[in-house]
C-alpha atoms as a PDB file:
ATOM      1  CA  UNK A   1     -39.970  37.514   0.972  1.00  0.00           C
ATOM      2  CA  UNK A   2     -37.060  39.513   0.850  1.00  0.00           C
ATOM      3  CA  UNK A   3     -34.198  38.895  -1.713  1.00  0.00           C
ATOM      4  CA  UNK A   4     -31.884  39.336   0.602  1.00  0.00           C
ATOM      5  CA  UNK A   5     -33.190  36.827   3.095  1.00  0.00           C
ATOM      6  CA  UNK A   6     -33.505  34.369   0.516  1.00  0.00           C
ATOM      7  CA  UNK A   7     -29.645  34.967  -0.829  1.00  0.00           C
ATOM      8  CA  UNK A   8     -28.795  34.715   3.014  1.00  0.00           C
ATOM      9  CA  UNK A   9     -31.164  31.712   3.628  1.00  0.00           C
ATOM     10  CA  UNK A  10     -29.792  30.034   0.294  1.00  0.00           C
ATOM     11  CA  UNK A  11     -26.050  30.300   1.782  1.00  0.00           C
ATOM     12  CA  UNK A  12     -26.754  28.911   4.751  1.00  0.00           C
ATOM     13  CA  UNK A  13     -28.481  26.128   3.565  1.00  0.00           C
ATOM     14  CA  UNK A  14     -25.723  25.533   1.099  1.00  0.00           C
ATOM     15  CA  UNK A  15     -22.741  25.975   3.639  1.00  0.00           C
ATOM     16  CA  UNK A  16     -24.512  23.341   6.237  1.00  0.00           C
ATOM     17  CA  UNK A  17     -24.294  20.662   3.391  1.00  0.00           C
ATOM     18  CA  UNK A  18     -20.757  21.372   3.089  1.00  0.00           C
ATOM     19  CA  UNK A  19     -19.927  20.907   6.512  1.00  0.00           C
ATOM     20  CA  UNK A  20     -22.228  17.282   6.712  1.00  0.00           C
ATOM     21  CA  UNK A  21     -20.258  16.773   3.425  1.00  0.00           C
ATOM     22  CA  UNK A  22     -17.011  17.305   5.150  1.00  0.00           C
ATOM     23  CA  UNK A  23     -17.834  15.707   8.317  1.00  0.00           C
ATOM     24  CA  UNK A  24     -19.367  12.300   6.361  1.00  0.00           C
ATOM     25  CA  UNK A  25     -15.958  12.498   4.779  1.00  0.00           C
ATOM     26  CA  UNK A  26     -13.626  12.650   8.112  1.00  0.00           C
ATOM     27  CA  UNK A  27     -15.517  10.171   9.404  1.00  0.00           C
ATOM     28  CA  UNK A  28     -14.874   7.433   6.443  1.00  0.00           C
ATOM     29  CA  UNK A  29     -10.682   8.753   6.600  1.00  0.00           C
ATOM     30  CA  UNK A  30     -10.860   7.784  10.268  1.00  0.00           C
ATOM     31  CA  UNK A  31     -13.023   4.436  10.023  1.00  0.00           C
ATOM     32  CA  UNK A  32     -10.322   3.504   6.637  1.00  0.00           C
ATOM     33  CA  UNK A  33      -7.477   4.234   8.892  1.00  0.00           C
ATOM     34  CA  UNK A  34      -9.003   2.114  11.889  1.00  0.00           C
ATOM     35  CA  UNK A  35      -9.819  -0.279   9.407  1.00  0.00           C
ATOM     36  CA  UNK A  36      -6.317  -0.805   7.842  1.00  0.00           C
ATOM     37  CA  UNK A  37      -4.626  -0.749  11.349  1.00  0.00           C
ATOM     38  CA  UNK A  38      -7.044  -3.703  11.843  1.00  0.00           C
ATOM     39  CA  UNK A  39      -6.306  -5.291   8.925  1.00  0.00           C
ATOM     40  CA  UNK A  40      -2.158  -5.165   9.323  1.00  0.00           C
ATOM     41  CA  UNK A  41      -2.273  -6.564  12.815  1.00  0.00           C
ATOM     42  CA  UNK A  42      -4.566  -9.866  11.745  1.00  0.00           C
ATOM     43  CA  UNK A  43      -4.024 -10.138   7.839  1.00  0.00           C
ATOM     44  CA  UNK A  44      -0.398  -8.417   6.883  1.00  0.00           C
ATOM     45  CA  UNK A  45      -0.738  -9.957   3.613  1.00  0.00           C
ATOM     46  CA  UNK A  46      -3.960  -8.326   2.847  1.00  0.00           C
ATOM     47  CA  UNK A  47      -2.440  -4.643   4.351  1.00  0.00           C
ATOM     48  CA  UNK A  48       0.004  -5.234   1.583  1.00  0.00           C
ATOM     49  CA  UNK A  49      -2.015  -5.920  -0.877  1.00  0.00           C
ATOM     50  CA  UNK A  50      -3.517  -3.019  -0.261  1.00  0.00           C
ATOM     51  CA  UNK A  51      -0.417  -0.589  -0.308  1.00  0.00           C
ATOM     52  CA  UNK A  52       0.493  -2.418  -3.622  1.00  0.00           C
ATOM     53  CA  UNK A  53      -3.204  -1.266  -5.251  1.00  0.00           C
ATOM     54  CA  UNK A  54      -2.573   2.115  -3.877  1.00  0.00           C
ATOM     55  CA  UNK A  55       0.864   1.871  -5.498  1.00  0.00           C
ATOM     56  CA  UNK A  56      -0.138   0.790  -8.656  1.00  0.00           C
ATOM     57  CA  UNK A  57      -2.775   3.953  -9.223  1.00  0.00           C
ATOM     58  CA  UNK A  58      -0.235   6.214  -7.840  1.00  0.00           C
ATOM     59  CA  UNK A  59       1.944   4.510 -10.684  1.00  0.00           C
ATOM     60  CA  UNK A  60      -0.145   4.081 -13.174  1.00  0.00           C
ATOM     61  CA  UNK A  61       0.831   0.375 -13.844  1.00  0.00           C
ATOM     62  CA  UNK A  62      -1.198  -2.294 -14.252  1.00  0.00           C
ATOM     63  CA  UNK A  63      -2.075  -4.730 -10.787  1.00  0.00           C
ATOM     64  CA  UNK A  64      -3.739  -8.140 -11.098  1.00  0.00           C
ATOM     65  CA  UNK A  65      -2.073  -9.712  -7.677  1.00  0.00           C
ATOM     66  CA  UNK A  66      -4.157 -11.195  -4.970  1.00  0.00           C
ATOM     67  CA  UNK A  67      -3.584 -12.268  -1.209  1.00  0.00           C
ATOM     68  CA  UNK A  68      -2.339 -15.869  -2.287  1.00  0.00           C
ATOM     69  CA  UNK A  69       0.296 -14.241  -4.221  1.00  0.00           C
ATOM     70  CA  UNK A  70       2.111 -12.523  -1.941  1.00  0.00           C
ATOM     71  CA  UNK A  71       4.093 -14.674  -0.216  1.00  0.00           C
ATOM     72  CA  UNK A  72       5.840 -13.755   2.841  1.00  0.00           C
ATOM     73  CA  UNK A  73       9.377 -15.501   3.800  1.00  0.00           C
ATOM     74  CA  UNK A  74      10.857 -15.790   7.383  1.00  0.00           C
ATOM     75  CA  UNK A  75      14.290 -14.169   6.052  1.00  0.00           C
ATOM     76  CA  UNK A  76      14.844 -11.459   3.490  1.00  0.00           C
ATOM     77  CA  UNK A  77      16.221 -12.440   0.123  1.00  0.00           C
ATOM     78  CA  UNK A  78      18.773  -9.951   0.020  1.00  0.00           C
ATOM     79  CA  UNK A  79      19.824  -9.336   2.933  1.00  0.00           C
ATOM     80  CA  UNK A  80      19.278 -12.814   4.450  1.00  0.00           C
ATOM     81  CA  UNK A  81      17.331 -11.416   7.897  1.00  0.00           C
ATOM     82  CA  UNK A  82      14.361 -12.686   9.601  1.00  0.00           C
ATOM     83  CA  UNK A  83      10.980 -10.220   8.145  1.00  0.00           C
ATOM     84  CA  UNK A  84       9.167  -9.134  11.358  1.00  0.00           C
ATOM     85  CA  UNK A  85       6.304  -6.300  11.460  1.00  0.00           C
ATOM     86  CA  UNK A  86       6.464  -3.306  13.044  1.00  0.00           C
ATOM     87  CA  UNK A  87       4.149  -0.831  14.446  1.00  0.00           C
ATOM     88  CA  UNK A  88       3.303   2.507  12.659  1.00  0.00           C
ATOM     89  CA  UNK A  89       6.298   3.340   9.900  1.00  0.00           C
ATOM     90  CA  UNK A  90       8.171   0.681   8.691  1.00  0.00           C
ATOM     91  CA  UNK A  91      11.215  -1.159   9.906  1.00  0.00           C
ATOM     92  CA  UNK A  92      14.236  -2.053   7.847  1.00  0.00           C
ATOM     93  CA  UNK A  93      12.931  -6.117   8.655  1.00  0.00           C
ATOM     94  CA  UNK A  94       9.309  -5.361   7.782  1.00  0.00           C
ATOM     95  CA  UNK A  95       8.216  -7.127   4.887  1.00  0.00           C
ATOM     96  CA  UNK A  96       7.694  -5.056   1.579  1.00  0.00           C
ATOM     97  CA  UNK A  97       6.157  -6.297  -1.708  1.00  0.00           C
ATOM     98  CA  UNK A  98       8.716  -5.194  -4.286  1.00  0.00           C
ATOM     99  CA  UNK A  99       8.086  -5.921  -8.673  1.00  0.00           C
ATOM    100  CA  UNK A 100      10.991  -7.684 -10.473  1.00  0.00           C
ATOM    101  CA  UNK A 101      10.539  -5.154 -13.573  1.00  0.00           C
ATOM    102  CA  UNK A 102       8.603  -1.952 -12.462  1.00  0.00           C
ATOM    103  CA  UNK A 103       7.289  -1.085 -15.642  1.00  0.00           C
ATOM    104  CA  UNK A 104       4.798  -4.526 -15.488  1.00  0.00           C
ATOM    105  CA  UNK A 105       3.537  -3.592 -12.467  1.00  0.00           C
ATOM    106  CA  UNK A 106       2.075  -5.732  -9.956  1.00  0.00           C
ATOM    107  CA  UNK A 107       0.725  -9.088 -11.404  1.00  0.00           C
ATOM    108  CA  UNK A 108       1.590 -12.453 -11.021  1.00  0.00           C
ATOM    109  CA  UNK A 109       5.132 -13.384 -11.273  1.00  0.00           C
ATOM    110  CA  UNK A 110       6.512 -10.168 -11.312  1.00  0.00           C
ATOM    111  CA  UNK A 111       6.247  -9.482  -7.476  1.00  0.00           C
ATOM    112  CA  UNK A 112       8.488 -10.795  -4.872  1.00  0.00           C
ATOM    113  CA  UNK A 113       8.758  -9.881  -0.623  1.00  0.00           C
ATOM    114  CA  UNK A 114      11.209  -8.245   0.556  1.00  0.00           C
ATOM    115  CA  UNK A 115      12.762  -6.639   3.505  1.00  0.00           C
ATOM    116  CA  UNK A 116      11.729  -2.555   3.546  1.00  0.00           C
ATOM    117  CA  UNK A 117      15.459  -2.224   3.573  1.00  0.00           C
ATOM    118  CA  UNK A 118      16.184  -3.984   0.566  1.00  0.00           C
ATOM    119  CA  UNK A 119      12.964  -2.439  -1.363  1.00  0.00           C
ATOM    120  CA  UNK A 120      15.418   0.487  -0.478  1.00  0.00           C
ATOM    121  CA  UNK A 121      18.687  -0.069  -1.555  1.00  0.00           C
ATOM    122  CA  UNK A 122      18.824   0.642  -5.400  1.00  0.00           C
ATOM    123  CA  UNK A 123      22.151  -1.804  -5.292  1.00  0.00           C
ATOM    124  CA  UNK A 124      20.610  -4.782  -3.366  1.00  0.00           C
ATOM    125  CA  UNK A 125      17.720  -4.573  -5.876  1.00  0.00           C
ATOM    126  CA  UNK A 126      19.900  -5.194  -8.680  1.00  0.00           C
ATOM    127  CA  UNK A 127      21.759  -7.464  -7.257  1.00  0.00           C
ATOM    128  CA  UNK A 128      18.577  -9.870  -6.392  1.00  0.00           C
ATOM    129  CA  UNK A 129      17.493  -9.070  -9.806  1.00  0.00           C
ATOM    130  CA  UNK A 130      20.101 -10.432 -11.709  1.00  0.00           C
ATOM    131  CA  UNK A 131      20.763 -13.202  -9.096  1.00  0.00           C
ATOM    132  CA  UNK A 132      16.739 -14.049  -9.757  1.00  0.00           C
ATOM    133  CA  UNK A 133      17.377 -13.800 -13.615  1.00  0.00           C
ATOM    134  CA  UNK A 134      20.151 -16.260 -13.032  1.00  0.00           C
ATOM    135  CA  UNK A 135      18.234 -18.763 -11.421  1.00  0.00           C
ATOM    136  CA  UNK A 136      14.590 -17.993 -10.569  1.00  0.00           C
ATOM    137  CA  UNK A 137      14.751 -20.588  -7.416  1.00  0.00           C
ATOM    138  CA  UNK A 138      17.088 -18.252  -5.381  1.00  0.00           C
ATOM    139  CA  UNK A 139      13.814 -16.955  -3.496  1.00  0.00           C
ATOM    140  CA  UNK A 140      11.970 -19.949  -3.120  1.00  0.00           C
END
């Protein structure tokens, strides 16, 4: 056999893995985004659960939260209006899991649902901060 053949046959081989590689790998990034589409329509508490564990490594803080921990209202803490889901990017009324004191992260206790709006607003997160550290019962 010729070495050039074989340099020629070697790339080839070595380019088609790439492109199953790449292909295998579009194909999970479409099923994950089908999947958490899926997921946010029938189990929005799970959807954020996942956003917070994507959070948390983008972080680097520390997540130990699980679906019966996030607790959804019907009205916002801070802004006192009704939490509704929306479609695609986020409304100012869609619910949005928020930590008390960002450098613990996301574990039990330290998490409380919000209105994207509020998870927003530097001053309405101080102000349910210290209104929390007042009297913890504010939210429930």
């Amino acid at each position: 056999m010729d070495s050039t053949f074989t340099t020629h046959l070697t790339s080839a081989i070595i380019a088609a893995k790439a492109a199953k590689l790449e292909e295998r790998r579009e194909r999970h990034r479409r099923n994950a985004k089908e999947h958490y589409w899926r997921t946010l329509q029938t189990e929005p508490r799970k959807a954020m659960l996942l956003n917070a564990r994507r959070a948390a490594r983008r972080f680097n803080v520390p997540i130990n939260i699980t679906v019966e921990d996030i607790v959804i209202p019907a009205r916002c803490p801070a802004f006192d209006i009704p939490l509704e889901r929306s479609n695609g990017v986020a409304g100012e009324a869609s619910p949005s899991v928020l930590r008390l004191e960002p450098q613990l992260g996301y574990v039990k206790g330290n998490v409380i649902v919000v209105s994207a709006k509020a998870a927003r607003d530097p001053l309405a997160r101080t102000l349910l901060f210290k209104a929390l550290k007042a009297d913890p019962k504010v939210v429930a």
